[in-house]
N, C-alpha and C. Protein backbone atom coordinates (compact mmCIF):
# COMPACT_ATOMS: atom_id res chain seq x y z
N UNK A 1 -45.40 -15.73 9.95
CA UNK A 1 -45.02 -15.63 11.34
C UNK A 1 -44.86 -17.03 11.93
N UNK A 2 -43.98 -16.92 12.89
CA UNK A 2 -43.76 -18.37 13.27
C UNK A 2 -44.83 -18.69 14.34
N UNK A 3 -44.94 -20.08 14.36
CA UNK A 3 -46.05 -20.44 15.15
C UNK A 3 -45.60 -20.08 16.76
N UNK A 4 -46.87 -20.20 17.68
CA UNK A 4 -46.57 -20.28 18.84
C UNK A 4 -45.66 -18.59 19.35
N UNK A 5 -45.55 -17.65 18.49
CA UNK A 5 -45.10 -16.06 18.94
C UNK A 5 -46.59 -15.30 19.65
N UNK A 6 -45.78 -14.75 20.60
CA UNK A 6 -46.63 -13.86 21.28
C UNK A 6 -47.79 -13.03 20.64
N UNK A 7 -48.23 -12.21 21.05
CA UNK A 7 -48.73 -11.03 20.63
C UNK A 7 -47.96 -10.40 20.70
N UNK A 8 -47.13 -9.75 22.07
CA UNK A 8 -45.76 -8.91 21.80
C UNK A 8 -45.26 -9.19 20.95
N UNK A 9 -44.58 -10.52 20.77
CA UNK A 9 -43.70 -10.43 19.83
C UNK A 9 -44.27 -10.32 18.56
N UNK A 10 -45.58 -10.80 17.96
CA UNK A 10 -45.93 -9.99 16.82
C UNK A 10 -45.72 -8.69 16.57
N UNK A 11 -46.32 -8.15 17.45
CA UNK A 11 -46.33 -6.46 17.44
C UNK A 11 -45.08 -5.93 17.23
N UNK A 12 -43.91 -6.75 17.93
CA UNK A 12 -42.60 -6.20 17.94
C UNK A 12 -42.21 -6.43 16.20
N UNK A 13 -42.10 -7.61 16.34
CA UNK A 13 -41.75 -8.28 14.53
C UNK A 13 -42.31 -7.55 13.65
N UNK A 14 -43.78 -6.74 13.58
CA UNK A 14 -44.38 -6.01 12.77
C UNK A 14 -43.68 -4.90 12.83
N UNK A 15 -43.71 -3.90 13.93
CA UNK A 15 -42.63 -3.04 14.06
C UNK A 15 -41.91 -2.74 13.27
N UNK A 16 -40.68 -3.66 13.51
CA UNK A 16 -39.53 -4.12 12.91
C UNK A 16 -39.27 -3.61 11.45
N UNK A 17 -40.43 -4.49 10.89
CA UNK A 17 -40.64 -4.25 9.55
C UNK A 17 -40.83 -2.97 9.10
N UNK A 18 -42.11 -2.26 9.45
CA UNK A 18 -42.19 -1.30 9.12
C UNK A 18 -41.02 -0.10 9.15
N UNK A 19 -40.26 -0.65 10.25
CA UNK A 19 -38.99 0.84 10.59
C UNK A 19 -38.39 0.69 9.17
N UNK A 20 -37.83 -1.15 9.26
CA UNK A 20 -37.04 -1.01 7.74
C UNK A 20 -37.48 -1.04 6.77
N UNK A 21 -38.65 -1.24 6.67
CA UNK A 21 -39.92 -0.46 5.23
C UNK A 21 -39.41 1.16 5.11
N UNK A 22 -39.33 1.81 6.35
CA UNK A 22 -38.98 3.52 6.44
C UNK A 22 -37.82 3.95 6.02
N UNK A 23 -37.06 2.65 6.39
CA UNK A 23 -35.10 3.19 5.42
C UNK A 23 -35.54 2.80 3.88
N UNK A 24 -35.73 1.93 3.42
CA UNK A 24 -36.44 1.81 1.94
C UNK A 24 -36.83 3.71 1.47
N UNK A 25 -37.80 4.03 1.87
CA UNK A 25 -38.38 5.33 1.58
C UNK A 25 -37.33 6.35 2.00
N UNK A 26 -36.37 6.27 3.08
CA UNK A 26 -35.99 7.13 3.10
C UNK A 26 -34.67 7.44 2.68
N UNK A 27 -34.30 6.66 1.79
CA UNK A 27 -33.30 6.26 1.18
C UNK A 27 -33.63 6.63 -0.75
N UNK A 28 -34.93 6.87 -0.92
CA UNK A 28 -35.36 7.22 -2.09
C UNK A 28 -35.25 5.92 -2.73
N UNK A 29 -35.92 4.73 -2.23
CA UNK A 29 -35.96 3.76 -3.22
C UNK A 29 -37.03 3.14 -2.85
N UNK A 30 -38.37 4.06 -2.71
CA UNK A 30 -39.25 3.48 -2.71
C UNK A 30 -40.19 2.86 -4.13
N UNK A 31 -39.79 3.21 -5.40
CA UNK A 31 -40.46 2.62 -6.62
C UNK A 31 -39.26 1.71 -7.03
N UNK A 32 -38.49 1.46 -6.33
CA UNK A 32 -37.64 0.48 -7.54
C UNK A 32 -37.97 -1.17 -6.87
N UNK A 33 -37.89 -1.92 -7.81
CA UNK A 33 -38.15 -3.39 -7.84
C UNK A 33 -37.31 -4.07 -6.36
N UNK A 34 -38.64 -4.85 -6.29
CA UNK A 34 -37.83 -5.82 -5.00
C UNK A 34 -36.48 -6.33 -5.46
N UNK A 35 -36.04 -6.70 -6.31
CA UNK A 35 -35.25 -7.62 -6.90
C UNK A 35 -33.45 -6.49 -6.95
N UNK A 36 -33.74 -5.34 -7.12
CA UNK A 36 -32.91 -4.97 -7.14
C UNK A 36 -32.87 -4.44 -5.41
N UNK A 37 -34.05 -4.08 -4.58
CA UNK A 37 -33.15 -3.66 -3.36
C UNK A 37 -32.86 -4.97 -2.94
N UNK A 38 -33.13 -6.56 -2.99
CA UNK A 38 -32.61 -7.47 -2.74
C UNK A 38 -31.19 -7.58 -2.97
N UNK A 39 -30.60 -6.94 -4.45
CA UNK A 39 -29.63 -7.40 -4.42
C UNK A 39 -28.70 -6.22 -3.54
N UNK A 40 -29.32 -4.87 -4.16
CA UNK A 40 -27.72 -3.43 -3.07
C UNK A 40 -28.04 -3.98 -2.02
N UNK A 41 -28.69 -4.33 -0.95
CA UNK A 41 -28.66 -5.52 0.03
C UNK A 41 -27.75 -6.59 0.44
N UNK A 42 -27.86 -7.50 -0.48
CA UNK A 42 -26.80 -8.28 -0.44
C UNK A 42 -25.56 -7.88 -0.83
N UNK A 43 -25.65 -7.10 -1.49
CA UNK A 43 -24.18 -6.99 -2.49
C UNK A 43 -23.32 -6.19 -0.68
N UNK A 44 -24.44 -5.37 -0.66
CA UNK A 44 -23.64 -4.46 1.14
C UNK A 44 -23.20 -5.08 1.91
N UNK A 45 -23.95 -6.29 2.42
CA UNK A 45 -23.69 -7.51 3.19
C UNK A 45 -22.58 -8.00 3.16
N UNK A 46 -22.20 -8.06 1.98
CA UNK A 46 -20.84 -9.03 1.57
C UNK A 46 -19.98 -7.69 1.47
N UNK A 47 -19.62 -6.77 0.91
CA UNK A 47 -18.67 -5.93 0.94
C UNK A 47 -18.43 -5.36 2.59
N UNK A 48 -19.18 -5.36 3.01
CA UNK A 48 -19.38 -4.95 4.49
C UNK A 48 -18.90 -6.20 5.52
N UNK A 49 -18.68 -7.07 5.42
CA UNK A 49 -18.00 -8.21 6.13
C UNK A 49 -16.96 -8.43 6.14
N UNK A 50 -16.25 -7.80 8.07
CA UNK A 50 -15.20 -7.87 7.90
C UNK A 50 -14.42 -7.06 7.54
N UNK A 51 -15.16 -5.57 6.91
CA UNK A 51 -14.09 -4.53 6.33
C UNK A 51 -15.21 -3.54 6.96
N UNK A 52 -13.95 -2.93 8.40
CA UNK A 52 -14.65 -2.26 9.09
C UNK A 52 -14.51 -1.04 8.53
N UNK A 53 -13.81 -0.57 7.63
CA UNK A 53 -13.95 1.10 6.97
C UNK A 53 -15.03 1.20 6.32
N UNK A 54 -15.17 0.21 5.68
CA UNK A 54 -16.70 0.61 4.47
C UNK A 54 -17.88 0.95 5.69
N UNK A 55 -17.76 -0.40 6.67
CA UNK A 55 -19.31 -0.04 7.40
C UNK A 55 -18.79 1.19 8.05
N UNK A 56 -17.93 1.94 8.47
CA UNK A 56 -17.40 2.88 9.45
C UNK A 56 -18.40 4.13 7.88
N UNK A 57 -17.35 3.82 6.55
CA UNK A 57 -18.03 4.85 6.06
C UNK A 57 -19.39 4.81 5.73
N UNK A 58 -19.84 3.60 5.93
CA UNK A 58 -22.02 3.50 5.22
C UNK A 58 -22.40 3.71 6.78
N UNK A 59 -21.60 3.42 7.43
CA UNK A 59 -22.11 4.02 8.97
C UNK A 59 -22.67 5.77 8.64
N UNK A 60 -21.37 6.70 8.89
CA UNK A 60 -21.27 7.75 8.32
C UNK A 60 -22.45 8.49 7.68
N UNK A 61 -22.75 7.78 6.54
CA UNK A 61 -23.46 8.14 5.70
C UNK A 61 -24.90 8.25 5.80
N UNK A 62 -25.12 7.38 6.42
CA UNK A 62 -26.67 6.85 7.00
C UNK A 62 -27.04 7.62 8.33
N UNK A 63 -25.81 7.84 9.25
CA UNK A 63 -25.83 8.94 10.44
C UNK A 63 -26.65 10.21 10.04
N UNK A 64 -25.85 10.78 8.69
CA UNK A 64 -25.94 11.87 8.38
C UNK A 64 -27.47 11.96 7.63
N UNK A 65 -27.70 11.30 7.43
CA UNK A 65 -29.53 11.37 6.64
C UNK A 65 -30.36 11.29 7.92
N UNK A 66 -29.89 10.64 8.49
CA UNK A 66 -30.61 10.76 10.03
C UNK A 66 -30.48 11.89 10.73
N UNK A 67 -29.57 12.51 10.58
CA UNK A 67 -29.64 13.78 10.71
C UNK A 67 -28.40 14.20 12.62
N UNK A 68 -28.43 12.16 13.05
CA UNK A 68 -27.38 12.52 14.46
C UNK A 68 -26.79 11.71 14.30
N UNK A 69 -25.44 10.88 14.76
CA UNK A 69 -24.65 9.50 14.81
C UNK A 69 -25.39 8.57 16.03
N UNK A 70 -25.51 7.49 15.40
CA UNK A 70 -25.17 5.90 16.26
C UNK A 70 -26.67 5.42 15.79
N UNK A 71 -27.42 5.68 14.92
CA UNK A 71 -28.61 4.64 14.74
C UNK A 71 -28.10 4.10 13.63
């Protein structure tokens, strides 16, 4: 944590984490190696830049596990 952050903002930053700790699990990749969700991570990052259909469709996709659109 960086020096000199709130308590809010700890709490918030912890937060944070945990939500996207919850897409990890809820995505069914909670036993696989850091190293590989590091990379479908990155690899998304870069295919996703700039090419608004893919995120339109991983948009999509991620809506639908959620079960409504726009998170």
């Amino acid at each position: 944590m960086a020096k000199g952050m709130t308590t809010d903002a700890r709490k918030k930053d912890t937060r944070e984490k945990i939500e996207l700790g919850g897409l990890i699990v809820k995505a069914g990749l909670r036993y696989e190696k850091r190293a590989l969700l590091l990379g479908l991570l990155i690899e998304a990052a870069e295919r996703t830049k700039g090419n608004e259909a893919e995120r339109a469709r991983l948009t999509k996709i991620g809506a639908e596990a959620f079960g409504h659109d726009g998170e």
